[in-house]
Structures are given as C-alpha cells and as structure tokens.
N, C-alpha and C. Protein backbone atom coordinates (compact mmCIF):
# COMPACT_ATOMS: atom_id res chain seq x y z
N UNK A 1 157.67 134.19 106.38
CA UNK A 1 156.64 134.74 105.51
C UNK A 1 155.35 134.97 106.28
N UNK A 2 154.73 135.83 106.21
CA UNK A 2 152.99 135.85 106.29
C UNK A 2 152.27 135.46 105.81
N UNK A 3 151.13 135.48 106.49
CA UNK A 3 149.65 134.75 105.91
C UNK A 3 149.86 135.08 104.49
N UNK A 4 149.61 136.37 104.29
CA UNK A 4 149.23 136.64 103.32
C UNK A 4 150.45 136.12 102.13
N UNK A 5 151.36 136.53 102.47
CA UNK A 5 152.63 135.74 101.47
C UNK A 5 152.45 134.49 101.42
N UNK A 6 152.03 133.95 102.16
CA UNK A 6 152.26 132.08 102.22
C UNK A 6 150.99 132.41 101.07
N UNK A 7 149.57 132.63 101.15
CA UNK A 7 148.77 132.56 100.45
C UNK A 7 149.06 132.60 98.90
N UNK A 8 149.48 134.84 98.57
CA UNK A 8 149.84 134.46 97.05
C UNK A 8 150.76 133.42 96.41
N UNK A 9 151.92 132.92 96.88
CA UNK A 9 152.69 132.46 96.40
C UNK A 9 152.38 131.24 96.40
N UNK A 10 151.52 130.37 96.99
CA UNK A 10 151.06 128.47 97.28
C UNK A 10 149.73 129.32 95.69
N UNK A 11 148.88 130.38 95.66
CA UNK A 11 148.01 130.46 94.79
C UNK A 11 148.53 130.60 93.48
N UNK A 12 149.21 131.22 93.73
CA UNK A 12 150.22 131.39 92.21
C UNK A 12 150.81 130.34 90.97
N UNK A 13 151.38 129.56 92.11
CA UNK A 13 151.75 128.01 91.54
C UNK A 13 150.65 127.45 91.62
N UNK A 14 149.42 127.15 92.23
CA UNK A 14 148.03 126.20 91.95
C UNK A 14 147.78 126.59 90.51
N UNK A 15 147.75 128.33 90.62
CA UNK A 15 147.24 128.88 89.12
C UNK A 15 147.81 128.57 87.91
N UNK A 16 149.21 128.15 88.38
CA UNK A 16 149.96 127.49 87.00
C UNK A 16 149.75 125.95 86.59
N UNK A 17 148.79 125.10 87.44
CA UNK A 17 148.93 124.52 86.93
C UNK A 17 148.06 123.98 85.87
N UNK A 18 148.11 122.87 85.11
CA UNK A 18 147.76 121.94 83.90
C UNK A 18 146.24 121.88 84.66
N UNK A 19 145.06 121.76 83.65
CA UNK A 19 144.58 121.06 83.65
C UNK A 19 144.27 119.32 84.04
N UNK A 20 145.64 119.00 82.76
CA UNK A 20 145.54 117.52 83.10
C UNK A 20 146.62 117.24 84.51
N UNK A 21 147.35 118.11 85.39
CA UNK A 21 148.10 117.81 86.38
C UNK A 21 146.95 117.63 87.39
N UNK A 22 146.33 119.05 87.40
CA UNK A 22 144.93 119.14 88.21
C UNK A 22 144.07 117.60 88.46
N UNK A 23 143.62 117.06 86.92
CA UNK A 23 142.88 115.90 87.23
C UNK A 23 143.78 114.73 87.61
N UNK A 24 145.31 114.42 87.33
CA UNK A 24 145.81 113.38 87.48
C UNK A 24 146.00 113.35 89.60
N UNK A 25 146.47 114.71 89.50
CA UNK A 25 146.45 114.77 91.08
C UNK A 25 145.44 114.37 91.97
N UNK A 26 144.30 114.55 91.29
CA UNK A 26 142.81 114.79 92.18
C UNK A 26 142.43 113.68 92.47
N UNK A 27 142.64 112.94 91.22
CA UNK A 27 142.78 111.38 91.15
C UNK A 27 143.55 110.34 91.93
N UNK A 28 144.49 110.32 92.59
CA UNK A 28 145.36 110.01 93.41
C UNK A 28 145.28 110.38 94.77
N UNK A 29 144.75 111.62 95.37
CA UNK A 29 144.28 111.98 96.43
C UNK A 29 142.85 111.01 96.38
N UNK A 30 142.10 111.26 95.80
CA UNK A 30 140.65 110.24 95.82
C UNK A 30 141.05 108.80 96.19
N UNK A 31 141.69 108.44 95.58
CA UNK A 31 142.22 107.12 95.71
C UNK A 31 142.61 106.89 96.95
N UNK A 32 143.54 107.91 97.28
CA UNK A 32 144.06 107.50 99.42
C UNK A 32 142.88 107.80 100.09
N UNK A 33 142.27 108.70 99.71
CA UNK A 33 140.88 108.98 100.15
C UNK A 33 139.48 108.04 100.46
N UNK A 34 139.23 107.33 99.48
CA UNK A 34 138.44 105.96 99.82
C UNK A 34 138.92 105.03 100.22
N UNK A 35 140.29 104.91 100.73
CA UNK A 35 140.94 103.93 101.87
C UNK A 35 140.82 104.10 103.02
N UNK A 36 140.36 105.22 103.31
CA UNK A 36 140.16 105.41 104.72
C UNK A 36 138.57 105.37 105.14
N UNK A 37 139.35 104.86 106.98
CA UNK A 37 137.79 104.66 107.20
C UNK A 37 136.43 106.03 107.67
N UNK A 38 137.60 106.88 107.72
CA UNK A 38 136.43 107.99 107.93
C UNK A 38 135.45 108.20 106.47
N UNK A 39 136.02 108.35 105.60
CA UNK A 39 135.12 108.01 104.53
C UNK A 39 133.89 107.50 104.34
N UNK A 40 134.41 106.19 104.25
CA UNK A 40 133.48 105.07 104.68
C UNK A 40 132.63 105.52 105.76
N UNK A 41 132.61 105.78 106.66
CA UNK A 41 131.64 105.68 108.09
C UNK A 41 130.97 106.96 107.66
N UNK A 42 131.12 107.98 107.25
CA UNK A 42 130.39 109.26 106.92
C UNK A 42 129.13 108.97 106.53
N UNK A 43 128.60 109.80 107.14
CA UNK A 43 126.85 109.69 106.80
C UNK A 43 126.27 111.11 106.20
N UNK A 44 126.64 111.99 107.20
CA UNK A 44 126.85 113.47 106.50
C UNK A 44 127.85 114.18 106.51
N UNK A 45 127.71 114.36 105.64
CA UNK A 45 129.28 114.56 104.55
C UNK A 45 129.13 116.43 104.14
N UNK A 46 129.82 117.10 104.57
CA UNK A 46 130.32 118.43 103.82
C UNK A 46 131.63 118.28 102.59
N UNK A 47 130.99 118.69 101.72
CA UNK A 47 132.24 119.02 100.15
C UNK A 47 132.32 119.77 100.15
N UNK A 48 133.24 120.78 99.78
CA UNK A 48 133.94 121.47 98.88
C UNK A 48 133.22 121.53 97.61
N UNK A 49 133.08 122.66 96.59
CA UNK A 49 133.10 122.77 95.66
C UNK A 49 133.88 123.35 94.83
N UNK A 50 134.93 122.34 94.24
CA UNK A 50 136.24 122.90 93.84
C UNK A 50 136.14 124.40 92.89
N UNK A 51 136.99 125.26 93.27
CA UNK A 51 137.54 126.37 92.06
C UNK A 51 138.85 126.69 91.98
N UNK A 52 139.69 127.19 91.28
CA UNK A 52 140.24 128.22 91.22
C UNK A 52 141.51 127.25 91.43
N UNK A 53 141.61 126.03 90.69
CA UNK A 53 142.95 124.91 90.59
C UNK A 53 142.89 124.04 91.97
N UNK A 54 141.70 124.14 92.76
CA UNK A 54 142.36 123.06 94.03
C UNK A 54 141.40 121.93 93.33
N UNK A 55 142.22 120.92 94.03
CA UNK A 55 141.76 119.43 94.19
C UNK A 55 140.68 119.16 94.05
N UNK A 56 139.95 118.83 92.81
CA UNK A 56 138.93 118.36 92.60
C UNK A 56 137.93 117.28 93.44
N UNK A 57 136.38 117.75 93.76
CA UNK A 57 135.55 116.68 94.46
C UNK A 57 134.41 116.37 93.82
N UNK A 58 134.61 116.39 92.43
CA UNK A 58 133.18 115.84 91.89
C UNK A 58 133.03 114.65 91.59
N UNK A 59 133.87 113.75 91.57
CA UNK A 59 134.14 112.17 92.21
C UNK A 59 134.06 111.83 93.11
N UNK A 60 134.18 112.55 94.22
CA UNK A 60 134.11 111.94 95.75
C UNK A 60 132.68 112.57 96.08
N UNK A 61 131.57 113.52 95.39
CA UNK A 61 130.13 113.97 95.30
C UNK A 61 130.00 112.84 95.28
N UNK A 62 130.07 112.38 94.23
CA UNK A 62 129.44 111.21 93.20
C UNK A 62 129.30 109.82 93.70
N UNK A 63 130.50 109.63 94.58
CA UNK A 63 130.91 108.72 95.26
C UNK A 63 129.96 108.10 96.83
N UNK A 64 130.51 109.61 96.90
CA UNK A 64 129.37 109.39 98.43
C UNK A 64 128.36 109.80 98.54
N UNK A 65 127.75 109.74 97.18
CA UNK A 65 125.80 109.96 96.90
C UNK A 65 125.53 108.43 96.63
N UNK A 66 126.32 107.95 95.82
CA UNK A 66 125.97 106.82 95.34
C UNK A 66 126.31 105.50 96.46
N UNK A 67 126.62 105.68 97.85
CA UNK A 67 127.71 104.67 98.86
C UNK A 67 125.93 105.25 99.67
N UNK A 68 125.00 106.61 99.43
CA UNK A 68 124.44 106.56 100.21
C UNK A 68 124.64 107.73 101.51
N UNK A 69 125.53 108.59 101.47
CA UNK A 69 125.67 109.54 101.83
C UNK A 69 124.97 110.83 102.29
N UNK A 70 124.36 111.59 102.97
CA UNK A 70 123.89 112.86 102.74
C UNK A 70 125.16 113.51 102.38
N UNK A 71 125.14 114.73 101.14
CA UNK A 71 126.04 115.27 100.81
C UNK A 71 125.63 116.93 100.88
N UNK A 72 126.69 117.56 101.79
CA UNK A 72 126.30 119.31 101.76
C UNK A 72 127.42 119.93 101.35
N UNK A 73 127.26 120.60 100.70
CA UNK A 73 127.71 121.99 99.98
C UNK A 73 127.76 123.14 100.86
N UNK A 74 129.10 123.80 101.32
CA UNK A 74 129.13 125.58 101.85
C UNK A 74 127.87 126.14 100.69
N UNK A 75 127.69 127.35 101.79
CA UNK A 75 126.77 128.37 101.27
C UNK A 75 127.33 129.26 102.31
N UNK A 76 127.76 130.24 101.32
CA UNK A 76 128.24 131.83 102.28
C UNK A 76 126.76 132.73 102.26
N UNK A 77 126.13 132.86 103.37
CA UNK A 77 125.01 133.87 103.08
C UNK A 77 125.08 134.45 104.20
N UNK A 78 125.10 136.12 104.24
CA UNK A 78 125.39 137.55 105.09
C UNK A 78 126.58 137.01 105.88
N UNK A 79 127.27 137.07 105.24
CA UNK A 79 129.02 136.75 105.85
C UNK A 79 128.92 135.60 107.08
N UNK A 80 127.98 134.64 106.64
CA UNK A 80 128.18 133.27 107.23
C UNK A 80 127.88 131.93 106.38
N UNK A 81 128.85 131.06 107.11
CA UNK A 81 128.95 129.71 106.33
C UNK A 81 127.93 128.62 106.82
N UNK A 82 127.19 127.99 105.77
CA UNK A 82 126.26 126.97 106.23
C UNK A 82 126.20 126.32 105.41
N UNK A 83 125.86 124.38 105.76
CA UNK A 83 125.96 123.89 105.03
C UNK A 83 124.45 123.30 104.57
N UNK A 84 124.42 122.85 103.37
CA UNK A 84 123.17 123.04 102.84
C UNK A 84 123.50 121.46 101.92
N UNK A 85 121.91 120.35 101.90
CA UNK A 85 121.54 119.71 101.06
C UNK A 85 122.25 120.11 99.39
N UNK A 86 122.60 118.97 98.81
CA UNK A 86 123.25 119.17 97.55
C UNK A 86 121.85 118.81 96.50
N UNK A 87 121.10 118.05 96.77
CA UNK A 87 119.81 117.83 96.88
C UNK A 87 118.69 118.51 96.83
N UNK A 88 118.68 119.71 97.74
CA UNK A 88 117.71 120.61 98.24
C UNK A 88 117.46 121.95 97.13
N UNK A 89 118.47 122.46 96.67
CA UNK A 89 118.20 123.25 96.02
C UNK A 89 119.22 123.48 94.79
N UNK A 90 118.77 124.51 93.52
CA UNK A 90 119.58 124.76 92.30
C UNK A 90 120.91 125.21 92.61
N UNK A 91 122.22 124.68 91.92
CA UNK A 91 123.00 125.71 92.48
C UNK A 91 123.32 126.78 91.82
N UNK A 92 124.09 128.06 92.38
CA UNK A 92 124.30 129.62 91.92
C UNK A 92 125.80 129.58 92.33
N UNK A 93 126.65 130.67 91.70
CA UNK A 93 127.65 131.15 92.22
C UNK A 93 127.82 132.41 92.92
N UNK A 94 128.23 131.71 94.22
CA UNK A 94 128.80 132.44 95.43
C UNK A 94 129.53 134.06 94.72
N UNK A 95 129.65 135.04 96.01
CA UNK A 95 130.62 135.83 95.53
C UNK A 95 132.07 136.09 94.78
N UNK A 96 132.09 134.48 95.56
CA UNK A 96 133.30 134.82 95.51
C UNK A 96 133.78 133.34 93.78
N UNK A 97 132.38 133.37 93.31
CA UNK A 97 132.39 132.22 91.99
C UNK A 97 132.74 130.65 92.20
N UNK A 98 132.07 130.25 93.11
CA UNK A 98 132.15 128.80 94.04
C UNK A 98 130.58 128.84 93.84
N UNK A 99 130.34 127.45 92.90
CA UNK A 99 128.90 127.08 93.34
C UNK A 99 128.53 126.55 94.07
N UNK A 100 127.44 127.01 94.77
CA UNK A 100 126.75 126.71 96.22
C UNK A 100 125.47 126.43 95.46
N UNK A 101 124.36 125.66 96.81
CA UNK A 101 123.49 125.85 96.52
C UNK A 101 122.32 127.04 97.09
N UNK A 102 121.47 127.21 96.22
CA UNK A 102 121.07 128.69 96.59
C UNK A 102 120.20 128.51 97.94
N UNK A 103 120.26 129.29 98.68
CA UNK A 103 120.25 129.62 100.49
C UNK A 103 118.72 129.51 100.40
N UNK A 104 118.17 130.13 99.60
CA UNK A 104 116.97 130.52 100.11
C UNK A 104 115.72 129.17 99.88
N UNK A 105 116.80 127.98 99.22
CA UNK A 105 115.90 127.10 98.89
C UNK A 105 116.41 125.88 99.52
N UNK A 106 117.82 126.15 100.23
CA UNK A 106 118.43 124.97 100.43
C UNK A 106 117.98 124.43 101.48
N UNK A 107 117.85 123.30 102.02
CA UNK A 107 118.05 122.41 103.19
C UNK A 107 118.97 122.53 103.55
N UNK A 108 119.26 123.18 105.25
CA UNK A 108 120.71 123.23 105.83
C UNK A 108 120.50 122.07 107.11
N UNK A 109 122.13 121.71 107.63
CA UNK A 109 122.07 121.04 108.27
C UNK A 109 123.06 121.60 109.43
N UNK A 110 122.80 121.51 110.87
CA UNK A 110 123.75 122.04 111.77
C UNK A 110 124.83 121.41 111.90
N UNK A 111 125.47 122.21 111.91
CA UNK A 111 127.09 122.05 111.57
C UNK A 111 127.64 120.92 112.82
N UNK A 112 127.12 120.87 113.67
CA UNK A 112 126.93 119.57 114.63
C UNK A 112 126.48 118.47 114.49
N UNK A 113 126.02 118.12 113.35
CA UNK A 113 125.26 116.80 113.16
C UNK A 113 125.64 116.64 111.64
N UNK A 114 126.86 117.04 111.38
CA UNK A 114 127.90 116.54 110.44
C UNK A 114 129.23 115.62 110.89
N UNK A 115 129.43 113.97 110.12
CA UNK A 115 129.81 113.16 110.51
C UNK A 115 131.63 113.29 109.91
N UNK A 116 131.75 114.23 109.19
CA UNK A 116 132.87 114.44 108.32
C UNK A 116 132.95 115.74 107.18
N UNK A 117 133.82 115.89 107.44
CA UNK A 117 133.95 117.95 106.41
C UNK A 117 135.44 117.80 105.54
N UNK A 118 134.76 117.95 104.32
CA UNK A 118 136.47 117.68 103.76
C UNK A 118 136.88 118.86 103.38
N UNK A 119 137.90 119.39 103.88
CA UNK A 119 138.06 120.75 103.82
C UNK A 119 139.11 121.40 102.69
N UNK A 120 139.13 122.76 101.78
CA UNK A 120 139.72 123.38 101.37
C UNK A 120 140.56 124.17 101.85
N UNK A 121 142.05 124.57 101.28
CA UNK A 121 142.83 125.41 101.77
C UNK A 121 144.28 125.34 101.01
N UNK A 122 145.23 126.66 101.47
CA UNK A 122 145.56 126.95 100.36
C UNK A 122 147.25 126.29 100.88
N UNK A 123 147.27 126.28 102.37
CA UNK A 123 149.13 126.08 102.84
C UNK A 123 148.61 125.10 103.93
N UNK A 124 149.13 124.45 104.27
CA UNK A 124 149.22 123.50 105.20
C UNK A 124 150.43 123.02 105.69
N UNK A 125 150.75 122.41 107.00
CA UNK A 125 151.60 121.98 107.64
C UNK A 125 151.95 120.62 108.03
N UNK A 126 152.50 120.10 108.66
CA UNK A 126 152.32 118.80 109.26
C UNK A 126 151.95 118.35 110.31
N UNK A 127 152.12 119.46 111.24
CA UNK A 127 151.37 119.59 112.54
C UNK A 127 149.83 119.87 112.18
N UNK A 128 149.08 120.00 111.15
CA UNK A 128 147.79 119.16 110.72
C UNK A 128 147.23 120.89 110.77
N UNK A 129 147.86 122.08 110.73
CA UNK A 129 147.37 123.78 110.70
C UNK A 129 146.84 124.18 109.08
N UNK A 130 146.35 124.61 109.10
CA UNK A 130 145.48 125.39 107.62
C UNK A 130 145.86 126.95 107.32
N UNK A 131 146.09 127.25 106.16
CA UNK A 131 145.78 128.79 105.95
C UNK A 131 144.53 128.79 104.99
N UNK A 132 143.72 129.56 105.00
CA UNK A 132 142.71 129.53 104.00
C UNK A 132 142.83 130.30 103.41
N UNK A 133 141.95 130.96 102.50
CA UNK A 133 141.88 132.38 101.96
C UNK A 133 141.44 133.05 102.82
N UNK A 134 141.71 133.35 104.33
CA UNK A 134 141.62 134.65 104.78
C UNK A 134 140.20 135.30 105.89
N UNK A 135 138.73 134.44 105.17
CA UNK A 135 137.81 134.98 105.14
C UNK A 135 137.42 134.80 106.32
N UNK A 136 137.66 133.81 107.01
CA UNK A 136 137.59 132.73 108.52
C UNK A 136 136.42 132.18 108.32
N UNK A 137 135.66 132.06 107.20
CA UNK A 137 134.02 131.28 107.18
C UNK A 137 134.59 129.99 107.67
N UNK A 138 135.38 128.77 106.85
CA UNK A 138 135.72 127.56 107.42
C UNK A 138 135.89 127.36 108.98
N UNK A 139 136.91 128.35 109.39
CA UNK A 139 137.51 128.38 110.33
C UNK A 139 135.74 128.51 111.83
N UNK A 140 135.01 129.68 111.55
CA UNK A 140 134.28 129.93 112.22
C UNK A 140 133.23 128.43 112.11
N UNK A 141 132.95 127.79 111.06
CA UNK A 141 131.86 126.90 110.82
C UNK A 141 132.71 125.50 111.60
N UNK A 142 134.09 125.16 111.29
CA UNK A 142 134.96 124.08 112.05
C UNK A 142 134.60 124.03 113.52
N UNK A 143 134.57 125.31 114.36
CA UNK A 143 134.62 125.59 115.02
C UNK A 143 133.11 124.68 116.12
N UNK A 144 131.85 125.17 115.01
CA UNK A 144 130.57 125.04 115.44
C UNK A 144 130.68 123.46 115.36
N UNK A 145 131.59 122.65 114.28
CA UNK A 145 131.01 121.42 113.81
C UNK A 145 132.26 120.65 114.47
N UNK A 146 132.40 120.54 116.05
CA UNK A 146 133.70 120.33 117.03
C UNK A 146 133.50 118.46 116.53
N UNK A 147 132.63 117.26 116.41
CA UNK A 147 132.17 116.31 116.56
C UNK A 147 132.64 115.65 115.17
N UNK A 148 133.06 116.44 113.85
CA UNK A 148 132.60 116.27 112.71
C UNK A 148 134.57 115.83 112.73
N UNK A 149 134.78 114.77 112.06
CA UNK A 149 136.50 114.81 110.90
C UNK A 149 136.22 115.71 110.18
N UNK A 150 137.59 116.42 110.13
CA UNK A 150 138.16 117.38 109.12
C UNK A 150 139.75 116.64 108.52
N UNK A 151 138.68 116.46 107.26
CA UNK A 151 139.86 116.40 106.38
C UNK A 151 140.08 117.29 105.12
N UNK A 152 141.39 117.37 105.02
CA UNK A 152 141.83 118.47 103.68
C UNK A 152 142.33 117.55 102.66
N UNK A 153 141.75 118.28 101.48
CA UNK A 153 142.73 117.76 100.56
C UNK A 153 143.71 118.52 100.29
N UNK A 154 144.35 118.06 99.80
CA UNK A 154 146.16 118.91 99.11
C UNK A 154 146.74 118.78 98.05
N UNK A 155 147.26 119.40 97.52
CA UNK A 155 148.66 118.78 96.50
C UNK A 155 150.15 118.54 97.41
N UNK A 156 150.93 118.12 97.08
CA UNK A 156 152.11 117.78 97.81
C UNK A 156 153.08 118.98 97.85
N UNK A 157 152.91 120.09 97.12
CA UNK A 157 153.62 121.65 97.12
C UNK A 157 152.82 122.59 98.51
N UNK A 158 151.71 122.13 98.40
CA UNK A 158 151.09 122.95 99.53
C UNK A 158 151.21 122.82 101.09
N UNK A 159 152.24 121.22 101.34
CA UNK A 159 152.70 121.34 102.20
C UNK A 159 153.90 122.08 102.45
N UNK A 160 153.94 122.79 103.90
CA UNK A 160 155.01 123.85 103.96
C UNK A 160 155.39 123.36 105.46
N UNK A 161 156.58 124.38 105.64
CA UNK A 161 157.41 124.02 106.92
C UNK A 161 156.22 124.76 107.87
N UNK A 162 156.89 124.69 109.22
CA UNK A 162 155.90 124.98 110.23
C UNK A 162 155.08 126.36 110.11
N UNK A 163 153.71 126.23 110.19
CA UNK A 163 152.48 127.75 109.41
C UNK A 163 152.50 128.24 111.48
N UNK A 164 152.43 129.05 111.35
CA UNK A 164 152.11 129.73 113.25
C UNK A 164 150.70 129.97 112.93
N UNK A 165 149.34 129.11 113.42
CA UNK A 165 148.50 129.26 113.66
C UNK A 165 147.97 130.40 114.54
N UNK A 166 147.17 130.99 114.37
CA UNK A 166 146.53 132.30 115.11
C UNK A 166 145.39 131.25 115.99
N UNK A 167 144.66 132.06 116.68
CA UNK A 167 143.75 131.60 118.49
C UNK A 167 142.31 131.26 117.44
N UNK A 168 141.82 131.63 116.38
CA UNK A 168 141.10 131.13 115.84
C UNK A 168 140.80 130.34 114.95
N UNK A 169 142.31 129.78 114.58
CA UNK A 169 142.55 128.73 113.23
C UNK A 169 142.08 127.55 114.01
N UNK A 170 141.50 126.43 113.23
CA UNK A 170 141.10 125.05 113.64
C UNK A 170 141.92 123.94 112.81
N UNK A 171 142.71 123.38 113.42
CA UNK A 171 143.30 122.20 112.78
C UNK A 171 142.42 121.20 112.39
N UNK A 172 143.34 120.55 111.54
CA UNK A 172 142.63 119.26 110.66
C UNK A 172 142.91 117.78 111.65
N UNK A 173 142.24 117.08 111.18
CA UNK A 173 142.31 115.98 111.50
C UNK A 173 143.21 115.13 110.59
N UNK A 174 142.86 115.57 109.55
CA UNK A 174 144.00 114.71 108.72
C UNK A 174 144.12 115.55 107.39
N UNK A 175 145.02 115.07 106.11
CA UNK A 175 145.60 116.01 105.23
C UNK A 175 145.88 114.72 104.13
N UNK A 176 145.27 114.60 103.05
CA UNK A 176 145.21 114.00 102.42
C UNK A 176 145.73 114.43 100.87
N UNK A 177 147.15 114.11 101.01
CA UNK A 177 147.86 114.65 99.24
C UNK A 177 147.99 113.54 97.87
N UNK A 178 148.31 113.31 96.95
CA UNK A 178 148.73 112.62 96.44
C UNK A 178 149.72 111.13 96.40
N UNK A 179 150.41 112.40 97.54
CA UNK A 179 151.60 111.37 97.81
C UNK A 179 151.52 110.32 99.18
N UNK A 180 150.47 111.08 100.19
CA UNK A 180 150.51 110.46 101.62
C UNK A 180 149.25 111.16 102.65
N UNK A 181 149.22 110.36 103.46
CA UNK A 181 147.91 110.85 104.36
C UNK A 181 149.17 111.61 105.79
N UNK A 182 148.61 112.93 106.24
CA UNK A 182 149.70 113.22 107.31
C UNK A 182 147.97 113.23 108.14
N UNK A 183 148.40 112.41 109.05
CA UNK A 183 147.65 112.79 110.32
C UNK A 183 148.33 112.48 111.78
C-alpha cells in the first residue's frame, strides 16, 4: 500500500470510532504513559491537540501543568510549525480545525530547548516509523528539536506491518498504545 492508502484507510476506521472507545482508549494509553520516566523528567513538554478521533491529551495537559511542566501547543503559521506557550496566548483553530494557540500572541519556544514532544500520527510501525497526514510540519519541526523524546500515542489498529520510511521521515522514540509501549 501507499502513503496515501495506509493514511485513508488507518483514518477511516479512527472515524468510526465510539466516542466512549475514544475515551476508554485514551485512558489506558495515559496510564502506560505516566509510568514512564520520560514523562516524569519533562520540563518542556510539546502536546498535541487532539482532533479528528486520535488519542486524546487533555489529561496529560492537565497533568503536566499541574506536576509543573511548561506545556506547548503546535501552531502552523505560513506553512511552518512552532511551538508556542499554552499559557501565552487565546486559543483559535488552525486551518486545518486543531486548536492552537494564536501566533501572534503566543510565547514560542525553540524547538531545541524542548525536553519531550508527544507526537500525533496516523500508521505506525514497530521499527518506531510514522506516517502523518502528509503535511511534513511534524516531520520538519522533529527534525529541528534532534535533543527532545518523541513519543506517539496510538491505538493498537494503527500499528501496521513494516511502513518504508522516506529520507525525511523522523522516527519515534517510543509508541505508546493501549495495549504496550514499543520502543
């Protein structure tokens, strides 16, 4: 299959699912999630702001504001990704209907002096490879933030047999599903 096939078809089934599958899952990933010690040791922290059926992080916001955390939010602004204070400014929805916080007010932080990035995506592997939606913002910002853990969350369908990474995909550090941590 192709990118693009691996994509609709892992989006297709996210889109079917439950509500309450959505939160029971999200819940269980969180859970393997504050067992680990990258977690814990994070100081600045990049989230996700869930849409569109993935794995919920407004518990693990919440979590690592309240543990004491700096917490940043993507912001896509002129076809680049930056991460920005959750703190700093109101949030708006992105183009693509992902709330960010708005650019022009946010506090950003260089993508180098982020201690941990928990990352979104739509297919994953076990050899620790990503497909995203396509856009390469993650991929280009991973890139800048070489120092930082990358971890994904998942559902346990979104793992797939071996994905052929392209010269600009950035692997994860680790992959965090319901069922198990693959790193």
């Amino acid at each position: 299959m192709t990118k693009q096939e691996i994509r609709e078809k892992v989006l297709n089934m996210r889109r079917s699912l439950t509500s309450k599958y959505i939160e029971d899952e999200s819940m269980k990933v969180m859970e393997r999630l504050l067992n680990l010690p990258a977690l814990k040791d994070g100081r600045n922290v990049l989230v996700y702001s869930d849409f569109d059926g993935e794995i919920k992080t407004a518990a693990l916001t919440g979590w690592l504001l309240y543990h004491g955390a700096q917490v940043f939010l993507p912001v896509i602004h002129k076809k680049k990704m930056y991460a920005a204070n959750i703190k700093s400014a109101v949030l708006e929805l992105s183009c693509f209907g992902v709330a960010q916080p708005k650019y022009d007010e946010a506090e950003l932080i260089e993508p180098g002096k982020l201690d941990l990035i928990i990352v979104p995506g739509i297919a994953f592997d076990r050899a620790l490879n990503r497909i995203g939606f396509g856009g390469g913002y993650y991929d280009a910002f991973l890139k800048e933030a070489s120092l930082a853990k990358k971890i994904a969350l998942a559902y346990d369908f979104q793992i797939l047999g071996q994905l052929v990474p392209e010269a600009h995909d950035i692997k994860m550090d680790m992959i965090v599903t319901p069922d198990e941590v693959i790193a």
